[in-house]
Protein backbone atom coordinates (compact mmCIF):
# COMPACT_ATOMS: atom_id res chain seq x y z
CA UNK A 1 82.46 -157.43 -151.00
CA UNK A 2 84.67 -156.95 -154.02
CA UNK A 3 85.78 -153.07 -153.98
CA UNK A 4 87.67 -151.98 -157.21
CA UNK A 5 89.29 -148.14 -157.07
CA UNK A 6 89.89 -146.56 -160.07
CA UNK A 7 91.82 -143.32 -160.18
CA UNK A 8 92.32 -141.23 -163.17
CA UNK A 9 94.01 -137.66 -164.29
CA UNK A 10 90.41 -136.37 -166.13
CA UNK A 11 87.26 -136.96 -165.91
CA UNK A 12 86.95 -138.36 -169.48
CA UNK A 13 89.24 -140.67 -169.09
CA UNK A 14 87.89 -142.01 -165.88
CA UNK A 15 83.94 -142.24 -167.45
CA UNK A 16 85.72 -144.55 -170.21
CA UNK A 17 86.78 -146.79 -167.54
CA UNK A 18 84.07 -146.74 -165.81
CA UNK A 19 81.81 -147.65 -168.21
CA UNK A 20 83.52 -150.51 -169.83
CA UNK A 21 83.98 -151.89 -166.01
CA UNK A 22 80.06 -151.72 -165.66
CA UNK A 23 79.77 -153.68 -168.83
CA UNK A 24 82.47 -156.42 -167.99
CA UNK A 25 80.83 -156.65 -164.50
CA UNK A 26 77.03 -155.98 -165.32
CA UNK A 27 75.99 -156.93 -161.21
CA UNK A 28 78.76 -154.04 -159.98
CA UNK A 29 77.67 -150.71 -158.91
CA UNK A 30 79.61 -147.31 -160.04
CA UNK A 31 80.14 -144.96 -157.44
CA UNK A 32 82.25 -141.71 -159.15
CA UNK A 33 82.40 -138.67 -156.83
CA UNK A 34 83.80 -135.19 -158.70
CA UNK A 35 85.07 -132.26 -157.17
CA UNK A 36 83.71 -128.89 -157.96
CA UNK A 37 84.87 -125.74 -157.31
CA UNK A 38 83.01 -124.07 -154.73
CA UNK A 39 83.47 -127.28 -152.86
CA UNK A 40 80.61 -128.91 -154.24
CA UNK A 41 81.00 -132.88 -154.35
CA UNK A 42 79.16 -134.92 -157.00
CA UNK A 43 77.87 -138.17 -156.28
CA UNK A 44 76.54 -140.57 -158.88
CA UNK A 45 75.94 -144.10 -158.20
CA UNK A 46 74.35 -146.40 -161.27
CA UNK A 47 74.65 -149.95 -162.98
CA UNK A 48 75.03 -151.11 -166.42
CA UNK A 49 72.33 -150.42 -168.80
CA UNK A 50 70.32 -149.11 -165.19
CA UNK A 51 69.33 -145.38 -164.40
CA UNK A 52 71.40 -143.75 -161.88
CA UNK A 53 71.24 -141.47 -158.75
CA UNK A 54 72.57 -137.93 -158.44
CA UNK A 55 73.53 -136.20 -154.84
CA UNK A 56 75.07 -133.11 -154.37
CA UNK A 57 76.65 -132.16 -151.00
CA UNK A 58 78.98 -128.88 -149.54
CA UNK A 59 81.92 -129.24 -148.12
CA UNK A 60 83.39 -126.87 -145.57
CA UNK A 61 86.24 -127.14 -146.89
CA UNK A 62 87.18 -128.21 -150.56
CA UNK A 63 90.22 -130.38 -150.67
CA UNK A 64 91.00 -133.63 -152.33
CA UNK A 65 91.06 -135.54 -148.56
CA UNK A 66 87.81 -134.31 -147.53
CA UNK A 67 86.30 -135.35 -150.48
CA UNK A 68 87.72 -138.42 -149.95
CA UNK A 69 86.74 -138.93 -145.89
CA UNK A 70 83.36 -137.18 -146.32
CA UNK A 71 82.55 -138.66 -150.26
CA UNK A 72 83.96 -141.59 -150.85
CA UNK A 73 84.25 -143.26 -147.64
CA UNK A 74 80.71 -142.76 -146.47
CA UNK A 75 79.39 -143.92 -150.02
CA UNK A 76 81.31 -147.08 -149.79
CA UNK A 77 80.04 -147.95 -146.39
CA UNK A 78 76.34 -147.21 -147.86
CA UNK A 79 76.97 -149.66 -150.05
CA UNK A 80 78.21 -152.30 -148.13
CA UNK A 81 75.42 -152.10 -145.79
CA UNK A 82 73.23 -152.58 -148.32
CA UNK A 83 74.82 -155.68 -149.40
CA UNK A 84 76.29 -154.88 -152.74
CA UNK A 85 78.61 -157.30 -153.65
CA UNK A 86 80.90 -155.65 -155.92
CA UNK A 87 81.76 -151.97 -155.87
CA UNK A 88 83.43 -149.81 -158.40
CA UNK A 89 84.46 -146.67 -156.79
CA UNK A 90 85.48 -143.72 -159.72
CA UNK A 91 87.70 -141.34 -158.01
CA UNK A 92 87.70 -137.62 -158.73
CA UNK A 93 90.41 -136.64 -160.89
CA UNK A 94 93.98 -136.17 -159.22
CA UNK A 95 93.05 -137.87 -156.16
CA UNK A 96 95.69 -140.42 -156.03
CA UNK A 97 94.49 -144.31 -155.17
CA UNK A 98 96.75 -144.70 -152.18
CA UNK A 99 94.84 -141.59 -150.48
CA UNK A 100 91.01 -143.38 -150.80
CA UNK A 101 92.63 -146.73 -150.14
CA UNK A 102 94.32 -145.64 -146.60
CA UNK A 103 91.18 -143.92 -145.82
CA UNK A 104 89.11 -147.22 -146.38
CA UNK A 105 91.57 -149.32 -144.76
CA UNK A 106 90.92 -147.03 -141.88
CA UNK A 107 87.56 -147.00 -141.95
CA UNK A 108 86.71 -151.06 -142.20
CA UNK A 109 90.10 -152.11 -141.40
CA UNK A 110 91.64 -155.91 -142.37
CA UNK A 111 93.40 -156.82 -145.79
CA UNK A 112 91.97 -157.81 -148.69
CA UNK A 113 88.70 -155.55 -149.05
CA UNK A 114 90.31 -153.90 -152.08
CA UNK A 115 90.73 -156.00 -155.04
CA UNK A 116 92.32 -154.45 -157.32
CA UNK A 117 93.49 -150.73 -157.64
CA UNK A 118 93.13 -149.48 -161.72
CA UNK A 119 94.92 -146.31 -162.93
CA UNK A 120 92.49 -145.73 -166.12
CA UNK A 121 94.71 -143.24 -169.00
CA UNK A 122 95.05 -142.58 -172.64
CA UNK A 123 97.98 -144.55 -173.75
CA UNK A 124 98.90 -141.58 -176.40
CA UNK A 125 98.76 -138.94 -174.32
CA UNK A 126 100.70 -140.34 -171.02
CA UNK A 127 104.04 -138.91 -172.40
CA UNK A 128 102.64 -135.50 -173.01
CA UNK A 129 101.62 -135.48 -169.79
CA UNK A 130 104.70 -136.32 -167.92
CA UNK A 131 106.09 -133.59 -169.67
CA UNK A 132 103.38 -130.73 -168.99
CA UNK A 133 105.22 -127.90 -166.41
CA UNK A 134 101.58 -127.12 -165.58
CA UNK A 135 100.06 -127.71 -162.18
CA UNK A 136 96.78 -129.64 -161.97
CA UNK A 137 95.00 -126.88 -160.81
CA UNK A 138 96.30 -124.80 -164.04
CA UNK A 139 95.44 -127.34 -166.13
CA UNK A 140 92.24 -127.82 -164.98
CA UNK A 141 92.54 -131.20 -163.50
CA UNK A 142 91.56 -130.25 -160.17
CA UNK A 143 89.52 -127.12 -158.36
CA UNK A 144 91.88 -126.92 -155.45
CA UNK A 145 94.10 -123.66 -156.24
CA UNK A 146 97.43 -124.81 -153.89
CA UNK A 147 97.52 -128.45 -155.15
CA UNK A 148 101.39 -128.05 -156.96
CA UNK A 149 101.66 -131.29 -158.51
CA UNK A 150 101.81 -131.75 -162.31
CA UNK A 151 100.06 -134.17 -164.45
CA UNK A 152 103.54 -135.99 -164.93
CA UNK A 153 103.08 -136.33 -160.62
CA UNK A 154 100.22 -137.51 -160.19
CA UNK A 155 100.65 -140.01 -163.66
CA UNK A 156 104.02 -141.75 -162.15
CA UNK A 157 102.80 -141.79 -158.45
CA UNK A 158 99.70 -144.21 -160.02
CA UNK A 159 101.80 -146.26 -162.41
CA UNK A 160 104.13 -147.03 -159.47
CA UNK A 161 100.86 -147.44 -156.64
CA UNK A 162 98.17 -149.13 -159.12
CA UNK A 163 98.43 -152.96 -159.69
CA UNK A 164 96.28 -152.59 -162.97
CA UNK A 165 96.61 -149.72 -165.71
CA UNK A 166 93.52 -149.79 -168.05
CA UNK A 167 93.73 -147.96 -171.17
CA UNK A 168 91.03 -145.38 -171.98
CA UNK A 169 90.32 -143.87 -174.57
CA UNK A 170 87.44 -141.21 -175.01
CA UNK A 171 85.94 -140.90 -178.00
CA UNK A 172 87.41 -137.47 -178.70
CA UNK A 173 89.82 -137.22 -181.00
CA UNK A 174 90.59 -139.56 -183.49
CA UNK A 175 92.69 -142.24 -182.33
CA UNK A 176 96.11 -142.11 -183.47
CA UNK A 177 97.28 -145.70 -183.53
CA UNK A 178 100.97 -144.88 -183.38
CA UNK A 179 101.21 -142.67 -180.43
CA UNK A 180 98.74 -144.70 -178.56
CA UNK A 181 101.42 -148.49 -179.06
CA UNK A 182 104.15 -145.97 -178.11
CA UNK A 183 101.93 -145.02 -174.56
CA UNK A 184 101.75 -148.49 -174.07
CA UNK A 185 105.43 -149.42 -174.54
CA UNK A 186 105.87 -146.04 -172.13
CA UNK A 187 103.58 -147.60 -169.66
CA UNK A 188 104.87 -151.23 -169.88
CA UNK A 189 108.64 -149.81 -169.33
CA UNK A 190 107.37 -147.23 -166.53
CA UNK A 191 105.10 -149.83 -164.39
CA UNK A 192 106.57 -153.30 -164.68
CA UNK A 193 104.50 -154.65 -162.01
CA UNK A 194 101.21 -153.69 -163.53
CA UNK A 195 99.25 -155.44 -165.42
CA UNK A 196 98.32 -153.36 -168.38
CA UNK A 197 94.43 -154.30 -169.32
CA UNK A 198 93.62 -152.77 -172.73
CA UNK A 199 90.03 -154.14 -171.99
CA UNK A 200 88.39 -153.72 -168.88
CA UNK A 201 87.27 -157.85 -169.15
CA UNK A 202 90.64 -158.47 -168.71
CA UNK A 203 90.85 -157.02 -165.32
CA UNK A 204 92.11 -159.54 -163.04
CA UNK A 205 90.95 -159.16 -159.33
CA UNK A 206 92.78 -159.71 -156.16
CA UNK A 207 96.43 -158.45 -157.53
CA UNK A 208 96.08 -155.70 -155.44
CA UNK A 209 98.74 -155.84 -152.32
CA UNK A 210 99.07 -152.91 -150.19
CA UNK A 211 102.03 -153.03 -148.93
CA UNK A 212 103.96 -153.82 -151.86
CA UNK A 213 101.87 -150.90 -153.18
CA UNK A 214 103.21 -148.47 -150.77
CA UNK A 215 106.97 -150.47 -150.96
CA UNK A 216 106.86 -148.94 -154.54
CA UNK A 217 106.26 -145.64 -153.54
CA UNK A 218 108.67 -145.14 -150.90
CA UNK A 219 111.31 -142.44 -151.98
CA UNK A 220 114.16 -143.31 -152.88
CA UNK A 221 112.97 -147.02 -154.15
CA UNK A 222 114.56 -148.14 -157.48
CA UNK A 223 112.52 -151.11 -159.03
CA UNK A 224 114.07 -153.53 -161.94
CA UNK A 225 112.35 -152.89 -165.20
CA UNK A 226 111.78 -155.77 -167.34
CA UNK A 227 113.14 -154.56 -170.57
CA UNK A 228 109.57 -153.91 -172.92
CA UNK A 229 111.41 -154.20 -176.47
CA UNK A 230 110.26 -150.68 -177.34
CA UNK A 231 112.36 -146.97 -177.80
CA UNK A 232 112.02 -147.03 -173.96
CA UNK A 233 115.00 -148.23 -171.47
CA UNK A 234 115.55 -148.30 -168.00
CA UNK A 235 119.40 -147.74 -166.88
CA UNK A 236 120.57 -148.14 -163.45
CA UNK A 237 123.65 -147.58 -161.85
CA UNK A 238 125.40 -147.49 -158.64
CA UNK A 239 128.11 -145.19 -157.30
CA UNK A 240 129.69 -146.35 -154.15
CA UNK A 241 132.09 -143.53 -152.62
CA UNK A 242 129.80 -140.27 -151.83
CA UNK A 243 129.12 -137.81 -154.51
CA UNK A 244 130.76 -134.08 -154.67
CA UNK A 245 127.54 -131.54 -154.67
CA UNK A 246 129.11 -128.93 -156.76
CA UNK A 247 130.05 -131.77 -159.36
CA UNK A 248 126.87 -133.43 -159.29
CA UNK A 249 125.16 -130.28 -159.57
CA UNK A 250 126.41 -129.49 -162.84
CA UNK A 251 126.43 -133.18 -163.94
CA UNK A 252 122.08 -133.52 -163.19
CA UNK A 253 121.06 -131.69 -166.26
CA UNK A 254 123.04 -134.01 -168.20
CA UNK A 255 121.75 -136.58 -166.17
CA UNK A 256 118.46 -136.09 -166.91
CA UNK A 257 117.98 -135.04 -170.68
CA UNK A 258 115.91 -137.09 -171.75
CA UNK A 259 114.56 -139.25 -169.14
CA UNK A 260 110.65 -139.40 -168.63
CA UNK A 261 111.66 -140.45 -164.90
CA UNK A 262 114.79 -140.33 -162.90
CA UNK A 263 114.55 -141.59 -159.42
CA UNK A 264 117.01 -143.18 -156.83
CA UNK A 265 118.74 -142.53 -153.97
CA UNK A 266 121.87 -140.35 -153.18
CA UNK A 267 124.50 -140.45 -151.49
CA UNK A 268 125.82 -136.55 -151.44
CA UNK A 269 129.57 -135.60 -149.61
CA UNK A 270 128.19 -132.67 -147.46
CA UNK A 271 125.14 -134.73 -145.90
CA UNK A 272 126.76 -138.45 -145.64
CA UNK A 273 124.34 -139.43 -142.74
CA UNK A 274 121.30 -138.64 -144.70
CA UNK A 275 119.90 -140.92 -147.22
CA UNK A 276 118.77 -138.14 -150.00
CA UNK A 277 115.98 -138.90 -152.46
CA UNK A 278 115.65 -137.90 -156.17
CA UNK A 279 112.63 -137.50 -157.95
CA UNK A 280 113.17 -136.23 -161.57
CA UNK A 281 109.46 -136.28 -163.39
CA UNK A 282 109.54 -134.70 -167.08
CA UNK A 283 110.99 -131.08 -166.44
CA UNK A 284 110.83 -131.17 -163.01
CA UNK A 285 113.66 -132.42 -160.73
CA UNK A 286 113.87 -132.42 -156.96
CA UNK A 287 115.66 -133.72 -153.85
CA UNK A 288 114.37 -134.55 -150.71
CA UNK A 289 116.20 -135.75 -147.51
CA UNK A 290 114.43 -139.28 -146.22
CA UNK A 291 116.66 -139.64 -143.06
CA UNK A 292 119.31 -141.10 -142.06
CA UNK A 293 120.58 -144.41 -143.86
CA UNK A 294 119.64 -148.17 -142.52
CA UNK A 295 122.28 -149.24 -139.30
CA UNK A 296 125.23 -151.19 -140.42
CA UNK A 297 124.59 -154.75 -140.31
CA UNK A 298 127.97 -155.77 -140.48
CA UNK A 299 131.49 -154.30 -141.31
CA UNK A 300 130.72 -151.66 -144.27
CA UNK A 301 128.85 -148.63 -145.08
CA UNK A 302 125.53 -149.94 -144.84
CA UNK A 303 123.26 -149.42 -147.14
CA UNK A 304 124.99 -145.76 -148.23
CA UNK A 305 125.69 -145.39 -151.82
CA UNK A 306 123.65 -143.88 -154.66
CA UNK A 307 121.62 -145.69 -157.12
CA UNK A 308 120.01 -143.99 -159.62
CA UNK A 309 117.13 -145.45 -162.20
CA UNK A 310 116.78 -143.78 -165.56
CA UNK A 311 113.63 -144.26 -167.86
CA UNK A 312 113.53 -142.51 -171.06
CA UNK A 313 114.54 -142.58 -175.07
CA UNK A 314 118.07 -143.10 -176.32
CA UNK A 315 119.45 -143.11 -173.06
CA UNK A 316 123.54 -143.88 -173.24
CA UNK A 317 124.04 -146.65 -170.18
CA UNK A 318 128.04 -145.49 -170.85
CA UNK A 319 127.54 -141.68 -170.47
CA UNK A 320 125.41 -141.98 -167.62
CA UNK A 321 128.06 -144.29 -165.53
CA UNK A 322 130.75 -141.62 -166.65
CA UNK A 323 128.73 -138.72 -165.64
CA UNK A 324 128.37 -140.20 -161.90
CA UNK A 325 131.79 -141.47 -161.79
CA UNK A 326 133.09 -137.92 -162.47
CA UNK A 327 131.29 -136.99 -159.43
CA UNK A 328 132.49 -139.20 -156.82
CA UNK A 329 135.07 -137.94 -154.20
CA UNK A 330 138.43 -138.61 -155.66
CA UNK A 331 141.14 -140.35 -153.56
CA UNK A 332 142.30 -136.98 -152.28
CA UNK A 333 139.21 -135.49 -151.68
CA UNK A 334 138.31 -138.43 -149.62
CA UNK A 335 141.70 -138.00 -147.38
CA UNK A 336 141.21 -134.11 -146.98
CA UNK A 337 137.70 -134.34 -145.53
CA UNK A 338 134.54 -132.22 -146.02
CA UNK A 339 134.64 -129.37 -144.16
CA UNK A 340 135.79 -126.64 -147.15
CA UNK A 341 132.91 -128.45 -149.06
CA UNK A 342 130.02 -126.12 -150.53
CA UNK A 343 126.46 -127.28 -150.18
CA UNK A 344 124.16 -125.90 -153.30
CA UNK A 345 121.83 -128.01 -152.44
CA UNK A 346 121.13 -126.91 -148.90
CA UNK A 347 121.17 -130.53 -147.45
CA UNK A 348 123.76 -129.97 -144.95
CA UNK A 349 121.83 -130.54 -141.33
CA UNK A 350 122.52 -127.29 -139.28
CA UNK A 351 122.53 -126.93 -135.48
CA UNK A 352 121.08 -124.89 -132.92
């Protein structure tokens, strides 16, 4: 059986996609499962140009996983045992691909039952949302009142996950045929890997590869962009001593302006053993602490050192190596140690 996912940020967006896959596959069956607020899950299953089936069920408890595991999951298998041959399973929106794809792999095991994994979005309004300081849930997105993520999340986690982006474009709002080439040139510069379909016939299946898949998303990871010719760059650069917090600190807003995504990994003064993460997504910037760094494989640091990735408009390659430069430990500081060291980020590992 062929299985294509297809996750999506709104439900408009995702009936788009799923309705120019049914025509490009006319033998495929739709599954698309929503997510309502009292927990309610909607099931509707149907073919091109065919009726379809409706069924409603309650779950206990209304989170995106459970629809997943108690929706999705059992739907597939339904499907398999009945001998469809190619399956096009719709997503609710915000549930990210990887999620339904672990739980399938779980469920039927082996390689290669997924195809191809589609992120389906409207090309002029992918910038917006990376942007938006709005949860899901307050943007209406999703029912579940505790998911934190923004749009800009959920959008990037996809674009790095997905093999295959697939514009959509609902029949709305009039089309606005500059904004939408500058989503594309956005989406070509922020998922190099993907194939970007801007027809659902040009789908190819069998790209998807899990583990590359989850390779991409793996904090910390800097991928290459291939440069797309557009107002969009991707810098990187590498520091190699570690950097000073306080200096850093001051230097990340600089940093940042700008960038529709900063991510990399960091190599801070008053943590050295751990290998820090950060994820900077529109307006929202974070660090997280991924462990300690890789063992030394021969003389050296290892793999310790920050590299940082920077995608966004007008970026200056020159200011952004100065700005990290400044904030690596200076001869001196590197002699004197770092015990008088302040920590603003709270990273240093305490002890009991």
């Amino acid at each position: 059986m062929i299985l294509t996912v297809l996750s999506s940020l709104d439900a408009l967006c995702r009936q788009q996609a799923c309705e120019a896959l049914a025509a490009a596959h006319p033998s495929a069956v739709i599954v698309v499962h929503d997510l309502l607020e009292n927990g309610t899950v909607i099931c509707r299953t149907f073919r091109h140009d065919s009726p379809g089936q409706r069924q409603e069920t309650v779950l206990e408890h209304g989170c995106l996983s459970c629809t997943v595991r108690l929706g999705v999951v059992p739907a597939v298998r339904q499907l398999m045992a009945a001998g469809e041959e190619h399956v096009i399973a719709g997503l609710p929106s915000g549930v990210p691909a990887a999620i339904a794809i672990a739980a399938l792999r779980q469920e039927f095991g082996g390689d290669g039952m997924v195809a191809s994994a589609v992120h389906a979005c409207a090309p002029d309004c992918v910038e917006d949302h990376i942007w938006d300081h709005h949860t899901l849930f307050e943007s209406g997105f999703t029912p579940v009142a505790d998911d934190e993520r923004t749009s800009g999340e959920f959008i990037i986690g996809e674009l790095s996950f997905c093999d295959t982006v697939l514009a959509a474009e609902p029949d709305v709002l009039p089309l606005d045929p500059e904004g939408r080439a500058r989503g594309l040139e956005l989406l070509r510069e922020l998922a190099p890997h993907a194939d970007l379909a801007e027809d659902a016939t040009r789908i190819q299946q069998g790209r998807h590869d899990y583990a590359a898949a989850i390779g991409r998303t793996i904090p910390g990871t800097v991928r290459t962009a291939r440069s797309s010719g557009g107002p969009f760059t991707t810098i990187t650069h590498r520091v190699r001593r570690p950097l000073h917090p306080e200096r850093f600190r001051h230097a990340l807003a600089s940093l940042a302006a700008g960038c529709c995504w900063l991510r990399g990994r960091l190599w801070i003064a008053t943590a050295p053993d751990c290998r820090i993460a950060i994820h900077g997504i529109g307006p929202r910037i974070w660090l997280e602490n991924t462990g300690p760094w890789l063992p030394e494989l021969r003389p050296g640091p290892g793999d310790r050192g920050t590299e940082l990735a920077a995608t966004g408009e007008d970026l200056d390659a020159d200011e952004i190596a100065q700005l990290l430069a400044s904030c690596e430990l200076t001869d001196a500081e590197m002699a004197a140690g770092l015990e008088l060291l302040d920590d603003p980020f709270g990273l240093t590992p305490t002890t009991t």
